[in-house]
PDB file of N, CA and C in Angstrom:
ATOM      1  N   UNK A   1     258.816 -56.911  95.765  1.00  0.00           N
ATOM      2  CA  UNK A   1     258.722 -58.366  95.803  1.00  0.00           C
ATOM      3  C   UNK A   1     259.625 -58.873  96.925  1.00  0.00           C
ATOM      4  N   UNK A   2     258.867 -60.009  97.968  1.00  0.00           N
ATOM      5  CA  UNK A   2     259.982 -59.988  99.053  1.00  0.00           C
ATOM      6  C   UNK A   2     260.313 -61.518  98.561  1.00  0.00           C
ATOM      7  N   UNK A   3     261.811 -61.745  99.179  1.00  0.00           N
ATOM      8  CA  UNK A   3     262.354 -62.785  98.750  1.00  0.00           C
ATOM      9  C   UNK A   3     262.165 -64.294  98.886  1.00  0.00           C
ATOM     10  N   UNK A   4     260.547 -64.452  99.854  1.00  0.00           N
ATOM     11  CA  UNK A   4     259.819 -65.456  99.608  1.00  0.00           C
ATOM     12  C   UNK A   4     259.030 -65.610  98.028  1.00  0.00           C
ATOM     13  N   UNK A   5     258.831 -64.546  97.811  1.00  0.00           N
ATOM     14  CA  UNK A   5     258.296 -64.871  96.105  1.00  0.00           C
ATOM     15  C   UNK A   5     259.517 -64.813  95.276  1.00  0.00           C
ATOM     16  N   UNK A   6     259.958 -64.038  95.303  1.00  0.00           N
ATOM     17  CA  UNK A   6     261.286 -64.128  94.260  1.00  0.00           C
ATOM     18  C   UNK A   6     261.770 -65.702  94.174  1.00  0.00           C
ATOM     19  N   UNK A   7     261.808 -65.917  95.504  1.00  0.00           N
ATOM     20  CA  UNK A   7     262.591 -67.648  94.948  1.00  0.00           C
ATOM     21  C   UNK A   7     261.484 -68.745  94.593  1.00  0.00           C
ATOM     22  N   UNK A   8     259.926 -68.371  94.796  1.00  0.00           N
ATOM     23  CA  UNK A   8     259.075 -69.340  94.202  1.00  0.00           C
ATOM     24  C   UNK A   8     259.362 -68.996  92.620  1.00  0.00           C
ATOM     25  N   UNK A   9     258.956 -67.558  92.317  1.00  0.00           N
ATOM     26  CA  UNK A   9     258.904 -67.501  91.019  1.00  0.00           C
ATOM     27  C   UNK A   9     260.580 -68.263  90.225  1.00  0.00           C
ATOM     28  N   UNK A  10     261.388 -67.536  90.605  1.00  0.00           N
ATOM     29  CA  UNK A  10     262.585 -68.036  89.936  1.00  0.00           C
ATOM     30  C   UNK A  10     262.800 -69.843  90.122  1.00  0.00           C
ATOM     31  N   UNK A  11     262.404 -70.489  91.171  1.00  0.00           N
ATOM     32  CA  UNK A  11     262.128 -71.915  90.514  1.00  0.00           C
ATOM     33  C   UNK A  11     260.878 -72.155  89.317  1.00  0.00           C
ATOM     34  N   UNK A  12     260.301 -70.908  89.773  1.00  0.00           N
ATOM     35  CA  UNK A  12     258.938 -71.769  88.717  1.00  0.00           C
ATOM     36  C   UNK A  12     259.842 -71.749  87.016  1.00  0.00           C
ATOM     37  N   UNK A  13     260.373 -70.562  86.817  1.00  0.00           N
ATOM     38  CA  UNK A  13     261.011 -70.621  85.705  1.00  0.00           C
ATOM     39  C   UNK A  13     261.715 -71.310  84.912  1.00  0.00           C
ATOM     40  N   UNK A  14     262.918 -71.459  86.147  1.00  0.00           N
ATOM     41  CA  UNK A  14     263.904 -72.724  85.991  1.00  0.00           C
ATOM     42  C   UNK A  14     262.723 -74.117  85.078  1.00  0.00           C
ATOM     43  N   UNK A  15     261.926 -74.241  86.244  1.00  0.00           N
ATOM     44  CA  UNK A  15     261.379 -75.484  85.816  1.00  0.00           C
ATOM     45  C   UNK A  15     260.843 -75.650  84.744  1.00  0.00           C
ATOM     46  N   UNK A  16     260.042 -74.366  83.829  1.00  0.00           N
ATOM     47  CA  UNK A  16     259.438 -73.942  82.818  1.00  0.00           C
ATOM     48  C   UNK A  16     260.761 -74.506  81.643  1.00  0.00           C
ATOM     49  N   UNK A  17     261.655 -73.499  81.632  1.00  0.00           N
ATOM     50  CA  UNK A  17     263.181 -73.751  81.304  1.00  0.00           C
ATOM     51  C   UNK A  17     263.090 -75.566  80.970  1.00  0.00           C
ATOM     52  N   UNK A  18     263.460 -75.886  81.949  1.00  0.00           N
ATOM     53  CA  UNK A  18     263.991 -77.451  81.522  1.00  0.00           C
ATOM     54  C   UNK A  18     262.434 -78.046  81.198  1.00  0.00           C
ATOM     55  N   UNK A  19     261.786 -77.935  81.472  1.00  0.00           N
ATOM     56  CA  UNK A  19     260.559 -78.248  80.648  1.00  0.00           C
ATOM     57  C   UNK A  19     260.470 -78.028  79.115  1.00  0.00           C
ATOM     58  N   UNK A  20     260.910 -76.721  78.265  1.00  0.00           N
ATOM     59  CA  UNK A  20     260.914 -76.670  77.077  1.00  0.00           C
ATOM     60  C   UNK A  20     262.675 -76.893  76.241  1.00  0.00           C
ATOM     61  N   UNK A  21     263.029 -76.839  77.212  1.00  0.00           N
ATOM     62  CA  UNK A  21     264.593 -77.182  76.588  1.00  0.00           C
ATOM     63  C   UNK A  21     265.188 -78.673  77.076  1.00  0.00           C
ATOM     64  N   UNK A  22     265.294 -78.939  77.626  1.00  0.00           N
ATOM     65  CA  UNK A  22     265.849 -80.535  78.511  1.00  0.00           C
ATOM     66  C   UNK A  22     264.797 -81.693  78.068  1.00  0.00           C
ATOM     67  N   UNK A  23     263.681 -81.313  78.621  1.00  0.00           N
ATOM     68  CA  UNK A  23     262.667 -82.159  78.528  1.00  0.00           C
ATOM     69  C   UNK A  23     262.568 -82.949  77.234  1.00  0.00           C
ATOM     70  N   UNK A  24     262.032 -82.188  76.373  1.00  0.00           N
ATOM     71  CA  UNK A  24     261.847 -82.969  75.195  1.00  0.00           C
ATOM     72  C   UNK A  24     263.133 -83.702  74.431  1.00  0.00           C
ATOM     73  N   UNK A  25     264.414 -83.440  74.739  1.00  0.00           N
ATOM     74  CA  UNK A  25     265.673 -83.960  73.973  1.00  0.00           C
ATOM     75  C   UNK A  25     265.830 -85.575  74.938  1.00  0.00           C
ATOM     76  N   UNK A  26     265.303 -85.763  76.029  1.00  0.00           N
ATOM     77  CA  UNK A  26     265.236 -87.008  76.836  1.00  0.00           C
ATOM     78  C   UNK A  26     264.464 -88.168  76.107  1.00  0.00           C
ATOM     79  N   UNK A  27     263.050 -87.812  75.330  1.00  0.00           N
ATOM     80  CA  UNK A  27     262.276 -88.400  75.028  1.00  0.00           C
ATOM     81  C   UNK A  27     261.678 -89.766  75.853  1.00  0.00           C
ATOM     82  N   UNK A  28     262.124 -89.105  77.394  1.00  0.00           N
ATOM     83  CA  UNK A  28     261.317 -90.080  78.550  1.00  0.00           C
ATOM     84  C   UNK A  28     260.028 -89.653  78.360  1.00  0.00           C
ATOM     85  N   UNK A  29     259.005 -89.900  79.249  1.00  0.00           N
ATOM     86  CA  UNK A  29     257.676 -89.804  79.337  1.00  0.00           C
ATOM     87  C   UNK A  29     257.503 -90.296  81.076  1.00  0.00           C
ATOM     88  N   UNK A  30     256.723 -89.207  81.583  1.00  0.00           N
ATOM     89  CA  UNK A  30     256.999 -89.372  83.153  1.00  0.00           C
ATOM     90  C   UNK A  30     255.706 -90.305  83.015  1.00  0.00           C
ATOM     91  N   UNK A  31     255.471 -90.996  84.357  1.00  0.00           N
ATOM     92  CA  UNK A  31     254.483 -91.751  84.342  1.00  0.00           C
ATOM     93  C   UNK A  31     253.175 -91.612  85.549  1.00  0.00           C
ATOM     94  N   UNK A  32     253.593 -90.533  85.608  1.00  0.00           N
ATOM     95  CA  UNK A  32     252.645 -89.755  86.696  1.00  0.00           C
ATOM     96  C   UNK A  32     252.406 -88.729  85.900  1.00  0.00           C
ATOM     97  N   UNK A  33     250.441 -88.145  86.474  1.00  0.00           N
ATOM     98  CA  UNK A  33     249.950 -86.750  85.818  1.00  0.00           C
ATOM     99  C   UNK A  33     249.690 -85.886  87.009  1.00  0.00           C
ATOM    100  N   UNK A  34     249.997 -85.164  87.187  1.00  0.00           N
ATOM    101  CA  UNK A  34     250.724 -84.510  86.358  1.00  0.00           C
ATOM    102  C   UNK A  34     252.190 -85.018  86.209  1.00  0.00           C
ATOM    103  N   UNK A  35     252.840 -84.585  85.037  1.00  0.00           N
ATOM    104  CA  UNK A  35     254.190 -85.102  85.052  1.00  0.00           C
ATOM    105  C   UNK A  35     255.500 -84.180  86.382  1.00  0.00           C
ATOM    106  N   UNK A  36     256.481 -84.477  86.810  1.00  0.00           N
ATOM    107  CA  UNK A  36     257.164 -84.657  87.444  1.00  0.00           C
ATOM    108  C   UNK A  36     257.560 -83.218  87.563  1.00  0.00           C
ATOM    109  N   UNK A  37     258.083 -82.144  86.755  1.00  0.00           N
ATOM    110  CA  UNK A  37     258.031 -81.406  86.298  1.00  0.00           C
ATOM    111  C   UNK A  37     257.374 -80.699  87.001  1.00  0.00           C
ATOM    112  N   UNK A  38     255.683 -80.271  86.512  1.00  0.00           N
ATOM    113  CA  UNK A  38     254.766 -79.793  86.624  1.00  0.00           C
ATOM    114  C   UNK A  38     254.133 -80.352  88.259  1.00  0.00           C
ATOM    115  N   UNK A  39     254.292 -81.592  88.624  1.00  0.00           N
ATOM    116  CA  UNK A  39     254.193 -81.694  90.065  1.00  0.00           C
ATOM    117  C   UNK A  39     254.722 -80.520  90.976  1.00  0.00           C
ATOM    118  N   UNK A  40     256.195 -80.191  90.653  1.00  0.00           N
ATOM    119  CA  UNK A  40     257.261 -79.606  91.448  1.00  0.00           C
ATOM    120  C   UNK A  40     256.669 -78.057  90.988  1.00  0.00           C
ATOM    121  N   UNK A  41     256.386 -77.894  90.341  1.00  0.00           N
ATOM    122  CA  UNK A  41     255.865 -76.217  89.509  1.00  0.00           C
ATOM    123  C   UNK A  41     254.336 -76.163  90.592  1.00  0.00           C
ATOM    124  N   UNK A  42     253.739 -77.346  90.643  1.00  0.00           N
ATOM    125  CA  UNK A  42     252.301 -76.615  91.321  1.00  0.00           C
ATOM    126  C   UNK A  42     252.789 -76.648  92.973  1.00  0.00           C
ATOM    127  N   UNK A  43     253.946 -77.590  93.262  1.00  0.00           N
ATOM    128  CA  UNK A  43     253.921 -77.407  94.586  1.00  0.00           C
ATOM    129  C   UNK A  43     254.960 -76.313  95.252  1.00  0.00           C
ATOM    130  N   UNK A  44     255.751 -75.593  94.341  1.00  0.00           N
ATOM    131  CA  UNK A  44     256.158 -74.105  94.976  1.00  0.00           C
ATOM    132  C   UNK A  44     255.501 -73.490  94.749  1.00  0.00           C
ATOM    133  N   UNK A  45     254.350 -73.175  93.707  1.00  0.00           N
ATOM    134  CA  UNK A  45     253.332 -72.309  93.654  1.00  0.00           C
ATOM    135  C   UNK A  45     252.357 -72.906  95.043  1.00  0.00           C
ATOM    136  N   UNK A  46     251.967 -73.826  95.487  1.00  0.00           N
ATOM    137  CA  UNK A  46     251.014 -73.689  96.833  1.00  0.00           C
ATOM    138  C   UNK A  46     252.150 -73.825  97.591  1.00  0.00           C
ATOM    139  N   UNK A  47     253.084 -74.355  98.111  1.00  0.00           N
ATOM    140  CA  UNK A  47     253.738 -74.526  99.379  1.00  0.00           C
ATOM    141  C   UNK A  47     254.519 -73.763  99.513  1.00  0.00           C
ATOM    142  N   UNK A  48     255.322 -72.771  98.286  1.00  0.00           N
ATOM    143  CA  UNK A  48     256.654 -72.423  98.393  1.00  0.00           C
ATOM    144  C   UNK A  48     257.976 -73.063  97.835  1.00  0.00           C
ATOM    145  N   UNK A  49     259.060 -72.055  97.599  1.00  0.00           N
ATOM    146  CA  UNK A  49     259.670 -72.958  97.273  1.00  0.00           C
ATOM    147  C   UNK A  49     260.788 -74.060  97.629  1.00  0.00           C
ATOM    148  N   UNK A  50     261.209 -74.187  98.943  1.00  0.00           N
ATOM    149  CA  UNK A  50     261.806 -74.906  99.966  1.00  0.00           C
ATOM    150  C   UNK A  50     261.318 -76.651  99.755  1.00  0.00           C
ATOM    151  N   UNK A  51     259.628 -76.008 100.094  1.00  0.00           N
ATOM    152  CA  UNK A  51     258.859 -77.134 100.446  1.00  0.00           C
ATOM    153  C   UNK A  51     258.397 -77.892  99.235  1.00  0.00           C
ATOM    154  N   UNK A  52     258.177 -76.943  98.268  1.00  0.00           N
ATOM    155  CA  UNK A  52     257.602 -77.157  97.194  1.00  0.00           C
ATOM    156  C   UNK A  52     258.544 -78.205  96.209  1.00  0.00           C
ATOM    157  N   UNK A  53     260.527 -77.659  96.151  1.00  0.00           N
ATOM    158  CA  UNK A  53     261.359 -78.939  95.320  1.00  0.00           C
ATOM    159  C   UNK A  53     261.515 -79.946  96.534  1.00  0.00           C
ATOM    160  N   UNK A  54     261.536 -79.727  97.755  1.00  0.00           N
ATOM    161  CA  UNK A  54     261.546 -81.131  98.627  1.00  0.00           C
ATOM    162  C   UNK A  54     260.481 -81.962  98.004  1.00  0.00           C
ATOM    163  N   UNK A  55     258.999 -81.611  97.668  1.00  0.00           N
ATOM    164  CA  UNK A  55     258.452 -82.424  97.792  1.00  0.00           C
ATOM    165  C   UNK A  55     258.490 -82.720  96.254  1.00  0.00           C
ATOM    166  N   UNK A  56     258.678 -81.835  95.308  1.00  0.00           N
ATOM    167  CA  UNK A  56     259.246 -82.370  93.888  1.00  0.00           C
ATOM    168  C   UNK A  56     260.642 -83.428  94.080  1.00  0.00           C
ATOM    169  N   UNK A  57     261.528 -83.333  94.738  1.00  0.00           N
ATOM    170  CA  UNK A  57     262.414 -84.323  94.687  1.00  0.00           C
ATOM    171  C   UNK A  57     262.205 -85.562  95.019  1.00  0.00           C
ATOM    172  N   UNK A  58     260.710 -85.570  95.841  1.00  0.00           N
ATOM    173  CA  UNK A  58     260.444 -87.181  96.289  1.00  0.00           C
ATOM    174  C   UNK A  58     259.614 -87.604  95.384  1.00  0.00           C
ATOM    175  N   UNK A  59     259.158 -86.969  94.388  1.00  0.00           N
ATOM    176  CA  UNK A  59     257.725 -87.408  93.307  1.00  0.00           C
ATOM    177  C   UNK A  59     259.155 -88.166  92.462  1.00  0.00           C
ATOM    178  N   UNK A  60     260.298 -86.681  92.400  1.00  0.00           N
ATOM    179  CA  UNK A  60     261.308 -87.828  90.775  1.00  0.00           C
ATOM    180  C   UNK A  60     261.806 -89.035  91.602  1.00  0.00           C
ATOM    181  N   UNK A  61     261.876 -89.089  92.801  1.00  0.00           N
ATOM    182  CA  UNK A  61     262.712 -90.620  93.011  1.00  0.00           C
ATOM    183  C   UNK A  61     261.554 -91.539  93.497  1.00  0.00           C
ATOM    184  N   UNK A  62     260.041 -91.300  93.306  1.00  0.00           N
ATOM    185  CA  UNK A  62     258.907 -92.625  93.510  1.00  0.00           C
ATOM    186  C   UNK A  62     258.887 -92.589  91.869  1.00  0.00           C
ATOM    187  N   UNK A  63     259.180 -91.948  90.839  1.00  0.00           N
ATOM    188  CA  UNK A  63     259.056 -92.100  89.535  1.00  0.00           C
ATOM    189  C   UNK A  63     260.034 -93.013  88.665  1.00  0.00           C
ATOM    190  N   UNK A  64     259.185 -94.460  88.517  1.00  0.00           N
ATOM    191  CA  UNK A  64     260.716 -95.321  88.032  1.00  0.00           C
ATOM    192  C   UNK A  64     258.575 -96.773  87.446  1.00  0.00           C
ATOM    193  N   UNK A  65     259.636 -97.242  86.834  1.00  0.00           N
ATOM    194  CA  UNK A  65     258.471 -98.565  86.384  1.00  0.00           C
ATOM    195  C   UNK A  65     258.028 -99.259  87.938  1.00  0.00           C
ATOM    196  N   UNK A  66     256.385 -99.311  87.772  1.00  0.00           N
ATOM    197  CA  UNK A  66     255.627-100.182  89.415  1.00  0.00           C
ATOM    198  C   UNK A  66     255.248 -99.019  90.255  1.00  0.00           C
ATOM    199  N   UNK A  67     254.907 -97.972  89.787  1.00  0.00           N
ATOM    200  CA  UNK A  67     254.600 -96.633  90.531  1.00  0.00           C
ATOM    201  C   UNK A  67     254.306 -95.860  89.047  1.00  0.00           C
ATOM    202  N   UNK A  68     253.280 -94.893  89.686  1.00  0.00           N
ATOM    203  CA  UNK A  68     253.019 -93.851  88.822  1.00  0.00           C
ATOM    204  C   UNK A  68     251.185 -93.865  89.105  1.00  0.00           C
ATOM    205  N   UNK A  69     250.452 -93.017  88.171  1.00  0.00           N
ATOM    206  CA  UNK A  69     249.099 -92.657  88.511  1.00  0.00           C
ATOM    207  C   UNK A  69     249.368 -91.307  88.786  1.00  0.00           C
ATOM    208  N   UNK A  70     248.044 -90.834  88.836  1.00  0.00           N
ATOM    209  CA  UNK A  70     247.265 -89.630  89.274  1.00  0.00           C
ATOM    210  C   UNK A  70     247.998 -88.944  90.769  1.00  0.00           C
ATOM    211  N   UNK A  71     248.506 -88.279  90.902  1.00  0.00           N
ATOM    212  CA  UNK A  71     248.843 -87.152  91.870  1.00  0.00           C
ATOM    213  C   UNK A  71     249.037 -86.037  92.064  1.00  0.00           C
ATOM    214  N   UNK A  72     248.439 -85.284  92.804  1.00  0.00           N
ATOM    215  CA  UNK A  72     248.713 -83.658  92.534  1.00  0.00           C
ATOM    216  C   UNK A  72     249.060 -83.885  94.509  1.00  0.00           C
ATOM    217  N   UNK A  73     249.792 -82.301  94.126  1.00  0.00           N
ATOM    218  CA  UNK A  73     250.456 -81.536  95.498  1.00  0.00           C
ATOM    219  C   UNK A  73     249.771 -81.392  96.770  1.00  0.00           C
TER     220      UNK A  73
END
């Protein structure tokens, strides 16, 4: 495994991780589908993972009330 997958997979986990442990004790509700989360999970799985939480970090800060809807990666 070369260390371009190793670090997609090991974010995908992480994210899996706070998805079943973090997530639900918040009792937010993202307002985008996919949720915020799962945005950032499909976009290191297609882009990588560099590109993939950059572009997860800009989905959580457009995620607030007056934004939200349908978006994928």
């Amino acid at each position: 495994m070369n260390v371009k997958n190793f670090m997609s997979n090991a974010g995908i986990k992480i994210i899996q991780w706070y998805k079943n442990k973090i997530s639900p004790k918040t009792g937010i509700e993202c307002l985008f589908v996919p949720s915020c989360s799962e945005y950032t999970k499909l976009a290191v799985k297609k882009y990588g993972f560099f590109k993939g939480v950059f572009m997860g970090l800009g989905r959580i800060k457009r995620c607030r009330p007056g934004n939200g809807g349908v978006d994928y990666p």
